[in-house]
Protein backbone atom coordinates (compact mmCIF):
# COMPACT_ATOMS: atom_id res chain seq x y z
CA UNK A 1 -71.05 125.88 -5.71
CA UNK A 2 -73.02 122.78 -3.96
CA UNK A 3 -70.63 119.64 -4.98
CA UNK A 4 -72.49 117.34 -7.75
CA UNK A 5 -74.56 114.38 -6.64
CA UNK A 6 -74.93 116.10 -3.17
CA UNK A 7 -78.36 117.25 -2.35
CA UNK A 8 -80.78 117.56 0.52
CA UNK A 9 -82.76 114.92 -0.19
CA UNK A 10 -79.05 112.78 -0.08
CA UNK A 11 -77.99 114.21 2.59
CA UNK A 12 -81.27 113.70 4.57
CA UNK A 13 -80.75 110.28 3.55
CA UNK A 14 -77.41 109.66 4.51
CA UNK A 15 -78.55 111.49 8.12
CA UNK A 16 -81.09 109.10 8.31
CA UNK A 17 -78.82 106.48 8.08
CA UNK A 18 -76.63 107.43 10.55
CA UNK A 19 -78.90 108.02 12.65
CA UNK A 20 -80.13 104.79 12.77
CA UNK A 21 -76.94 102.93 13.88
CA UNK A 22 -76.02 105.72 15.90
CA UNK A 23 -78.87 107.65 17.29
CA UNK A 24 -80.36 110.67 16.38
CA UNK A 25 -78.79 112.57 19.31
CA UNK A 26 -75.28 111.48 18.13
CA UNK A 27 -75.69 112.67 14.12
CA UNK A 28 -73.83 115.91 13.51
CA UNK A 29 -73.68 117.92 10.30
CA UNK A 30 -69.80 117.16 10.18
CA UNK A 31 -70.96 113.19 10.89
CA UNK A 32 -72.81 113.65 7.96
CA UNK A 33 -70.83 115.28 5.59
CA UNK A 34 -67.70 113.21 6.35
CA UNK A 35 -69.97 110.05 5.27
CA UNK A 36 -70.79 112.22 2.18
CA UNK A 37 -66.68 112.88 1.97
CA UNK A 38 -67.46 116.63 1.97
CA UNK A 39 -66.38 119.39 3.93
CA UNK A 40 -68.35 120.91 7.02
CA UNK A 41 -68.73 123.81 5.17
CA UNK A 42 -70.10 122.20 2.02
CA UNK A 43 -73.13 120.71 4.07
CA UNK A 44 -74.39 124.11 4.89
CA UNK A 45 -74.78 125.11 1.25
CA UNK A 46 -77.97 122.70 1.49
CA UNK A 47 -78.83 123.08 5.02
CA UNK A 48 -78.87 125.89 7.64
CA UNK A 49 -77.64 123.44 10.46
CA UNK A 50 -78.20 120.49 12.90
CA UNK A 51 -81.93 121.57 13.49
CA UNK A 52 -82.30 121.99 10.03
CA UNK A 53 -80.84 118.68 8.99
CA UNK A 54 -83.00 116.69 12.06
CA UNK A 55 -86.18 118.60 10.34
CA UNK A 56 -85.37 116.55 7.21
CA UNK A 57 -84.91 113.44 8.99
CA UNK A 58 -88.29 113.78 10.84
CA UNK A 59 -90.02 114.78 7.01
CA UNK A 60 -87.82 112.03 5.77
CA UNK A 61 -89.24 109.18 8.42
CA UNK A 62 -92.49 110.86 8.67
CA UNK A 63 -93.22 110.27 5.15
CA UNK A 64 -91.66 106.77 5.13
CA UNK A 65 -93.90 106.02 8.33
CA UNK A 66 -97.32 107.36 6.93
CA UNK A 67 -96.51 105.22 3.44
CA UNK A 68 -96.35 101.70 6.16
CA UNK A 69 -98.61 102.68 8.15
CA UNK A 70 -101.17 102.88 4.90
CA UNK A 71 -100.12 99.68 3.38
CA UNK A 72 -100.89 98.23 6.72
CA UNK A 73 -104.10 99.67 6.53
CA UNK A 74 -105.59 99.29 3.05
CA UNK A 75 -108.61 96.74 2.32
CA UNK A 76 -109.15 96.53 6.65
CA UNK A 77 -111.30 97.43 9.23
CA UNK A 78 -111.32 98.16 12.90
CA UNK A 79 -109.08 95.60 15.15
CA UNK A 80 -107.36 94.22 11.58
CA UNK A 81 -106.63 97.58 10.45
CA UNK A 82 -105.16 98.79 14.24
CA UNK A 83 -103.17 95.17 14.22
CA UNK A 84 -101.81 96.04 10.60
CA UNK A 85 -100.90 99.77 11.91
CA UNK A 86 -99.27 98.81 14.70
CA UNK A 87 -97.42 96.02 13.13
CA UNK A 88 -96.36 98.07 10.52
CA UNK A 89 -95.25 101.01 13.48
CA UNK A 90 -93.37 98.35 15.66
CA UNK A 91 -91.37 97.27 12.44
CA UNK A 92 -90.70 100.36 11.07
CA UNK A 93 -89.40 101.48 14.97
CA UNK A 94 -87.22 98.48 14.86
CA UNK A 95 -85.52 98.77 11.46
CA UNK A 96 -85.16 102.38 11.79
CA UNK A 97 -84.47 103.45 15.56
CA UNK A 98 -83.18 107.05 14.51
CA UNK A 99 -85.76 107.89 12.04
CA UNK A 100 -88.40 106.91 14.66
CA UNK A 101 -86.81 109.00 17.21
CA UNK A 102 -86.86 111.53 14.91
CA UNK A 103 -90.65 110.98 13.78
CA UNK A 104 -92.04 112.61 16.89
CA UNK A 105 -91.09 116.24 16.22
CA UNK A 106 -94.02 118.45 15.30
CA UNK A 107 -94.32 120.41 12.18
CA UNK A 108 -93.11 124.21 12.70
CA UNK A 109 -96.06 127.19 11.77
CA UNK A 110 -95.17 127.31 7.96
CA UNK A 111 -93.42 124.30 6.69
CA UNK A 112 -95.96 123.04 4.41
CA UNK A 113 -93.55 120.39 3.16
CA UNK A 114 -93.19 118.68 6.90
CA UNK A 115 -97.04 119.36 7.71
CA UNK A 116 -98.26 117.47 4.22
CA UNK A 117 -96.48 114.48 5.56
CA UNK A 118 -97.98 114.22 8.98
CA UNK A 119 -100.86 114.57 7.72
CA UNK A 120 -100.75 111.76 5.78
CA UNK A 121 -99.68 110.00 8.77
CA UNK A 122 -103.05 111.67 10.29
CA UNK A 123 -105.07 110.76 7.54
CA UNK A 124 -104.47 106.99 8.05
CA UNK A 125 -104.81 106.71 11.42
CA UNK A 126 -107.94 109.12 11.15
CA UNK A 127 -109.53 106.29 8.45
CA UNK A 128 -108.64 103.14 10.91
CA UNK A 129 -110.47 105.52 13.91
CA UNK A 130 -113.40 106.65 12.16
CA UNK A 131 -113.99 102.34 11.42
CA UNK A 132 -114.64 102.42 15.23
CA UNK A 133 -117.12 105.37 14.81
CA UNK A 134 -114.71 107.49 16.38
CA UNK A 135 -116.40 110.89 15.73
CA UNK A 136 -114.52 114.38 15.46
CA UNK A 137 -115.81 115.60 19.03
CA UNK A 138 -113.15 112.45 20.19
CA UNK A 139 -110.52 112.30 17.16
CA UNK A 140 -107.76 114.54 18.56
CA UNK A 141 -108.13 112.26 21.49
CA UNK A 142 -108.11 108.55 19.94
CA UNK A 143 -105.19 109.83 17.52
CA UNK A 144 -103.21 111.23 20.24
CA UNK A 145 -103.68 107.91 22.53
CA UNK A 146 -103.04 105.49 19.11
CA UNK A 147 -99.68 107.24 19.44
CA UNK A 148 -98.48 107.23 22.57
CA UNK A 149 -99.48 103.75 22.53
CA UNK A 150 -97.62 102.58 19.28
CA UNK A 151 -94.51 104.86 19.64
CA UNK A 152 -94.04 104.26 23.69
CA UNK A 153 -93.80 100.57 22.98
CA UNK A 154 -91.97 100.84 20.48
CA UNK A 155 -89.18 103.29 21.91
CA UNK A 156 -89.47 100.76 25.08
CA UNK A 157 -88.49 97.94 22.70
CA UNK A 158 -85.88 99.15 20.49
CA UNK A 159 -84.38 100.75 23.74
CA UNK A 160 -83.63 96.95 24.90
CA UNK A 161 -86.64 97.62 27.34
CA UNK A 162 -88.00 94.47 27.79
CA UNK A 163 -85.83 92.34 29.71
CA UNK A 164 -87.96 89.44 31.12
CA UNK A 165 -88.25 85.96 29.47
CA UNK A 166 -91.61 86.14 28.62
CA UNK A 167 -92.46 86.43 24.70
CA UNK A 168 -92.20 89.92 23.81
CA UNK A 169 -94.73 89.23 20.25
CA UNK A 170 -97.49 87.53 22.65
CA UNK A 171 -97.11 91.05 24.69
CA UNK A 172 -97.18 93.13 21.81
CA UNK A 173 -100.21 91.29 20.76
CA UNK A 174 -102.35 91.43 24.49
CA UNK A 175 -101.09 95.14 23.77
CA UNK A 176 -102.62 96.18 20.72
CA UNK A 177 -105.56 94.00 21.39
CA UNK A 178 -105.88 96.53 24.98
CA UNK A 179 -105.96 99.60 22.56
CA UNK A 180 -108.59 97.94 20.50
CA UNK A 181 -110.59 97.12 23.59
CA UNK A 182 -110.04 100.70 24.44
CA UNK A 183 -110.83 102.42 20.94
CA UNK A 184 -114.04 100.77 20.74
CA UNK A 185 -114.98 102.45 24.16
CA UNK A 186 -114.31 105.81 22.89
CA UNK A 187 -116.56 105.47 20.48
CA UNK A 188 -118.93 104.42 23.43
């Protein structure tokens, strides 16, 4: 019988967590069941395993992410909107290393519950690219290069990257003003 107060949703919590201060690669089911002060054994009554429990970490920071990224987002248009995304990515990235990490892993055929929440994700970042007059023909294309962008600087910074002096915010800024410069061209 599952122990009382222990459920996914806690455990994918507590997993998240870890994985933050630790990284994702270092979380283990019996990492996270010790910091639940259950057995091993106990964890799998709520999950099937490790790829299991990083699946809820990745739902878990995917819907976290999407939520940001559309407070960012609300009430602006075109080069505010992309500078509130990507602020709202970079900070998110920083406060939560693991879940980040975690963020990138696709949705498998069938799991309704992951796919909902990326696209939500999708859904923002479609609305900021269609205020460019990104049309469909070139959406795959502008969403995939809005991510690279966001997450490879981000996993750059967080990953003590950026070494030289020079103001890493300025950067960031000259950055995301680049993928503005180069949004508007898609859209030609």
């Amino acid at each position: 019988m599952p122990r009382p107060g222990v459920t996914r949703e806690r455990i994918a919590r507590t997993a998240a967590e870890l994985a933050d201060e630790v990284g994702l690669d270092s979380v283990t089911v019996s990492g996270v069941a010790q910091r639940l002060g259950v057995s091993g054994p106990a964890m799998y009554k709520h999950v099937a395993g490790l790829d299991a429990l990083r699946r809820d970490i990745a739902v878990l920071a995917v819907g976290e992410l999407a939520t940001a990224l559309g407070d960012a987002a609300v009430g602006r248009a075109r080069a505010d909107a992309l500078a509130g995304v990507a602020r709202a990515y970079r900070a998110y990235g920083r406060a939560h290393p693991g879940r980040l990490a975690a963020s990138v892993r696709a949705p498998a055929p069938g799991d309704d519950e992951h796919a909902a929440v990326s696209n939500r994700a999708l859904e923002v970042l479609t609305a900021v690219l269609r205020g460019y007059g990104i049309g469909e023909a070139d959406m795959v294309d502008a969403l995939r290069t809005v991510r690279a962008v966001l997450h490879g600087w981000t996993v750059l910074e967080v990953s003590g990257g950026f070494g030289l002096p020079q103001d890493v915010d300025a950067t960031y800024e000259r950055y995301v003003a680049g993928l503005d410069a180069a949004l508007r061209a898609f859209a030609g």
